[in-house]
N, C-alpha and C. Protein backbone atom coordinates (compact mmCIF):
# COMPACT_ATOMS: atom_id res chain seq x y z
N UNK A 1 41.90 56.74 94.93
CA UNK A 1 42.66 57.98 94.80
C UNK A 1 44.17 57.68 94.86
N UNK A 2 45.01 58.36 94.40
CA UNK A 2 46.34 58.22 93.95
C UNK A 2 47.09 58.87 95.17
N UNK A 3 48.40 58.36 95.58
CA UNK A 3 49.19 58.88 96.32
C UNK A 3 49.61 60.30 96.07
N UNK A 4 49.81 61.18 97.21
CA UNK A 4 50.82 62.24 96.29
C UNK A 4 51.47 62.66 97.08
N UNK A 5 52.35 63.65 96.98
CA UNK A 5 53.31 64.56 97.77
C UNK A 5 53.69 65.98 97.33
N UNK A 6 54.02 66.08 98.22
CA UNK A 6 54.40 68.24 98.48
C UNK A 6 55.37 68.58 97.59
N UNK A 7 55.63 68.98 96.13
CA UNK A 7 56.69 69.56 96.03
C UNK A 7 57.93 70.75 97.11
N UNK A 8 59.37 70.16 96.80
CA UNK A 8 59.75 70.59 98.00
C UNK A 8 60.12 72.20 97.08
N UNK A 9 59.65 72.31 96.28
CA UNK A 9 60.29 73.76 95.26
C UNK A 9 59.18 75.16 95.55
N UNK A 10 57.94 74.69 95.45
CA UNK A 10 57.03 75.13 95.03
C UNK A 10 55.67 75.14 96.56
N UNK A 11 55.91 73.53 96.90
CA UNK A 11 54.68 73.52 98.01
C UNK A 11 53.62 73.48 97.25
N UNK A 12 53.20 72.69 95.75
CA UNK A 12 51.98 72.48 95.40
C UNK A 12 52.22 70.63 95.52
N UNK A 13 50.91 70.32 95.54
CA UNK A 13 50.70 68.62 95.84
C UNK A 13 50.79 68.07 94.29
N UNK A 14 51.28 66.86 93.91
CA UNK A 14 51.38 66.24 92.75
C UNK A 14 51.60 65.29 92.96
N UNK A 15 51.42 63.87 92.02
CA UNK A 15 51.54 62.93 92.06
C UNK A 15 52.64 62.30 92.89
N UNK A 16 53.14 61.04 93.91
CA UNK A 16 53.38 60.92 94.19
C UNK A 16 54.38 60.07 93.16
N UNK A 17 54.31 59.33 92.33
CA UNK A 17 55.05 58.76 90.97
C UNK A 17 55.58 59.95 90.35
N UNK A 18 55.18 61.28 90.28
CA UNK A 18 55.88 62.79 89.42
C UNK A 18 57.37 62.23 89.45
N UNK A 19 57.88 62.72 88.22
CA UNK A 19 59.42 62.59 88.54
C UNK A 19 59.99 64.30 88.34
N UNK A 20 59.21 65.05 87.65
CA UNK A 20 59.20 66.63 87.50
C UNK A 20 57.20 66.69 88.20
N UNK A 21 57.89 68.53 88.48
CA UNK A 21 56.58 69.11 89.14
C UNK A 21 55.72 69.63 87.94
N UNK A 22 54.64 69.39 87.85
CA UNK A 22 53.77 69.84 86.72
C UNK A 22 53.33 71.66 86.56
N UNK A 23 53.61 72.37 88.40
CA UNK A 23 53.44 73.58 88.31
C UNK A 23 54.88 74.17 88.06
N UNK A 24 56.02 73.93 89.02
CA UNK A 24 56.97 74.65 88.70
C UNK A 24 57.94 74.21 87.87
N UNK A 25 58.19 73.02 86.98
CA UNK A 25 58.90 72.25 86.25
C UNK A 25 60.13 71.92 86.61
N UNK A 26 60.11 72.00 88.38
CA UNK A 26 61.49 71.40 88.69
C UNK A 26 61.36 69.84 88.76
N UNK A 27 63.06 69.10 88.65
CA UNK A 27 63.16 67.73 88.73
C UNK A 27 63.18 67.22 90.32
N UNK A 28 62.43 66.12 90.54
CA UNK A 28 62.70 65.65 91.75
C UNK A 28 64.06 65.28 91.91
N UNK A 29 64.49 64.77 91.10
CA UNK A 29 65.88 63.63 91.38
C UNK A 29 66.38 64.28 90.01
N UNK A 30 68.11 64.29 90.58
CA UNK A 30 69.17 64.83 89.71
C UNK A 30 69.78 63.28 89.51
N UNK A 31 70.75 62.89 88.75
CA UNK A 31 72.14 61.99 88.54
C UNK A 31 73.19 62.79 89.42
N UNK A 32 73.40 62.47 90.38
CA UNK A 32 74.69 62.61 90.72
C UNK A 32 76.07 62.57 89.85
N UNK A 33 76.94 63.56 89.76
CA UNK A 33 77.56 63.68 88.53
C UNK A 33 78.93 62.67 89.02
N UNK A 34 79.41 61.63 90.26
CA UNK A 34 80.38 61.58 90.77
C UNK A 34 80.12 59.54 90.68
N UNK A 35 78.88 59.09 91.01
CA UNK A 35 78.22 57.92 91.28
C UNK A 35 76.86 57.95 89.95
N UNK A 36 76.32 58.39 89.49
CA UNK A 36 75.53 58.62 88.57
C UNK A 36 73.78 58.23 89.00
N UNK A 37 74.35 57.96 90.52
CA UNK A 37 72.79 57.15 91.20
C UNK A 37 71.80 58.62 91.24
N UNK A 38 70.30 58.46 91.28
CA UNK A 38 69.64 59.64 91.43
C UNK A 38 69.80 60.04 92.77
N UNK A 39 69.37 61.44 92.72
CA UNK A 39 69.74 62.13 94.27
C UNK A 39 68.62 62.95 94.14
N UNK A 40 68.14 63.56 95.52
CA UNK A 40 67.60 64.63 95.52
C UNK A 40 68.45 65.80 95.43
N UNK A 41 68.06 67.06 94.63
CA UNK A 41 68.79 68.31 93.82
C UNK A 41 69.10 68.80 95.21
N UNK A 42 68.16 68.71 96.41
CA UNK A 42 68.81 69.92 97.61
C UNK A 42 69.70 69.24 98.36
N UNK A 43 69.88 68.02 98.05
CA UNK A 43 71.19 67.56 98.90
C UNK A 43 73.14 67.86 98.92
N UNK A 44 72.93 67.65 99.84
CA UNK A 44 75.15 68.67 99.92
C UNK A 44 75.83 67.52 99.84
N UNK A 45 75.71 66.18 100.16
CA UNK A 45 76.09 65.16 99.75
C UNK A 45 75.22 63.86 99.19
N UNK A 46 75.64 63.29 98.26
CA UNK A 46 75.69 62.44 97.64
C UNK A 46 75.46 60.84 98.92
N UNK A 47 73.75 60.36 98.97
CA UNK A 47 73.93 59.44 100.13
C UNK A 47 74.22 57.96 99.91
N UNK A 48 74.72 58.19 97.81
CA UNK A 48 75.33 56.45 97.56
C UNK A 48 76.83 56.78 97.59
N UNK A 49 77.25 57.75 97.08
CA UNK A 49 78.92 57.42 97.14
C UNK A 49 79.68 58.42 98.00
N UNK A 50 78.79 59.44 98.96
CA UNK A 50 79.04 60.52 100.04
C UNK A 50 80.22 61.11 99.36
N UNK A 51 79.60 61.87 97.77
CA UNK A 51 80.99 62.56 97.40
C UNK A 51 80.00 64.39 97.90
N UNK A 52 80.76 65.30 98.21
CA UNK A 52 80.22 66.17 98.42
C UNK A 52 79.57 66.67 97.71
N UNK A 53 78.82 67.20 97.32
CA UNK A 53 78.29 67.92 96.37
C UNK A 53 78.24 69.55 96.28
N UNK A 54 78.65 70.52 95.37
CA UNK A 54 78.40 71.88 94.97
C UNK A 54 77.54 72.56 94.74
N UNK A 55 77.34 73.91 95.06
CA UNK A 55 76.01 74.33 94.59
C UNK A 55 75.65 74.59 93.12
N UNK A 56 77.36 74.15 91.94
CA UNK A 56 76.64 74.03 90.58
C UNK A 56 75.39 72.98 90.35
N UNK A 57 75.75 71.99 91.54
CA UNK A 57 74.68 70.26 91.14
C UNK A 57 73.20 70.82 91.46
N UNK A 58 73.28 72.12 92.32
CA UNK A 58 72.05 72.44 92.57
C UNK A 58 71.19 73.46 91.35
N UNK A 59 71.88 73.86 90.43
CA UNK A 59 71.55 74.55 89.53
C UNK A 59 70.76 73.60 88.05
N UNK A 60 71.13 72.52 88.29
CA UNK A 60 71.26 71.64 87.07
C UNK A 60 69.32 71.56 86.85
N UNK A 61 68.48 71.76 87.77
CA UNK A 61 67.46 71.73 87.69
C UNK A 61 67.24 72.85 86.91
N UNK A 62 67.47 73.83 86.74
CA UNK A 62 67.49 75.50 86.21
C UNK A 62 67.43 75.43 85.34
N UNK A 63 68.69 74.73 84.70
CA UNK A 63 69.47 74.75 83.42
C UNK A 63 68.53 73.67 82.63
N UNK A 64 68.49 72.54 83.27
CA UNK A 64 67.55 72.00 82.34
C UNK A 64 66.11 72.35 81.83
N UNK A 65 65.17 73.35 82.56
CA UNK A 65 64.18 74.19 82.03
C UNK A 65 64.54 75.20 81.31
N UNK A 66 65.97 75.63 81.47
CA UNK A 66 65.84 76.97 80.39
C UNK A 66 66.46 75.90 79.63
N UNK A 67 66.67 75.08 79.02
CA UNK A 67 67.35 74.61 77.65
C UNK A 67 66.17 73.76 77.11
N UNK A 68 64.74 73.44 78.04
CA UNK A 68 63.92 73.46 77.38
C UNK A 68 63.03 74.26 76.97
N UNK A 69 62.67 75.41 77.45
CA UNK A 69 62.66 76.87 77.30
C UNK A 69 63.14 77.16 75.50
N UNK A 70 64.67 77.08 75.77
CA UNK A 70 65.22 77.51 74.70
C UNK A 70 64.93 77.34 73.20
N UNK A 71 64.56 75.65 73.35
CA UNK A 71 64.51 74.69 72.56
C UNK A 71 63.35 75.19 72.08
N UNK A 72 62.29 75.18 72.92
CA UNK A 72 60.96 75.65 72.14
C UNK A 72 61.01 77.28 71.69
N UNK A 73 61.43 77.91 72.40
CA UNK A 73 61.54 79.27 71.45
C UNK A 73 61.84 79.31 70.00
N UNK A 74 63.34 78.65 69.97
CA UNK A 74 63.97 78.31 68.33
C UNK A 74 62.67 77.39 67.81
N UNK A 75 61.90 76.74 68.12
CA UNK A 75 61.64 76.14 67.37
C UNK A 75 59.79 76.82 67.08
N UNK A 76 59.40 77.81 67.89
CA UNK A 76 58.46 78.81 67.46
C UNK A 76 59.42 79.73 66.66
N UNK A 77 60.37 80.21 66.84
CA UNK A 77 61.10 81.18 65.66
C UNK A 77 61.53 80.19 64.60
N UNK A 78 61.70 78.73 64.33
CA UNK A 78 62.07 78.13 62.91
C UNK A 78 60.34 78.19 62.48
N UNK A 79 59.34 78.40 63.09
CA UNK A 79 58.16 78.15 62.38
C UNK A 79 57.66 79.29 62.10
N UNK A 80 57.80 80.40 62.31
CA UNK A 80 57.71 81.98 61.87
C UNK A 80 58.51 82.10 60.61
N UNK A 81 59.63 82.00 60.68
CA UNK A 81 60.52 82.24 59.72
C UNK A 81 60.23 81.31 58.14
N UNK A 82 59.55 80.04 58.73
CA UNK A 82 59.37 79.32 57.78
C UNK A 82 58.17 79.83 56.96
N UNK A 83 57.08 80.32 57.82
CA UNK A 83 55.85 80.77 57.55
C UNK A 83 55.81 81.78 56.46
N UNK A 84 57.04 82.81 57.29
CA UNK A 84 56.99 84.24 56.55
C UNK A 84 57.82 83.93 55.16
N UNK A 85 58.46 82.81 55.39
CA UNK A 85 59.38 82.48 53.68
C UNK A 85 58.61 81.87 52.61
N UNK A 86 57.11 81.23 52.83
CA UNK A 86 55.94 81.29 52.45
C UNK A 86 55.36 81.92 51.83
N UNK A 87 54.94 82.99 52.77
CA UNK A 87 54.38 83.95 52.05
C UNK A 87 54.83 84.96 50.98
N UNK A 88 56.18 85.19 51.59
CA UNK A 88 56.97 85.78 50.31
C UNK A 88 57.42 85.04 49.07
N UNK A 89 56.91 83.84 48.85
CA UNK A 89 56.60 83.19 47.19
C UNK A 89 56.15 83.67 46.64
């Protein structure tokens, strides 16, 4: 049997190797935007280069599901649009 651990977002169990949660699609580990080393997203500082960190760094998990979110919407609306330009031949 495989290791696992608690998502700290959600509180469901997942792989212990996960680098995202498979239920709530948050990232375990952000890039630190100051040192570029990974961090955990709920941390206030940075524990390779102790630069402080903001609560924008805590958002970056967000942002990266809605811009994959996004991505797949446009790209179910480029396949509708393509469909319906189809049929109107």
């Amino acid at each position: 049997m495989e290791e696992t651990k608690i998502c700290p977002f959600c509180g469901k169990e997942v792989l212990a190797i996960a680098k995202k949660c498979k239920y709530c699609n948050n990232w375990f580990n952000i890039e630190c935007p100051y040192c570029a080393e990974e961090i955990n997203p709920m941390e206030t500082e940075c524990p390779h280069c102790h630069s402080k960190l903001d609560s924008k760094l805590k958002n970056i998990n967000n942002n990266k599901n809605e811009n994959k979110i996004n991505k797949k919407e446009e790209s179910q609306n480029q396949c509708q649009t393509n469909h319906l330009m189809l049929l109107l031949k």
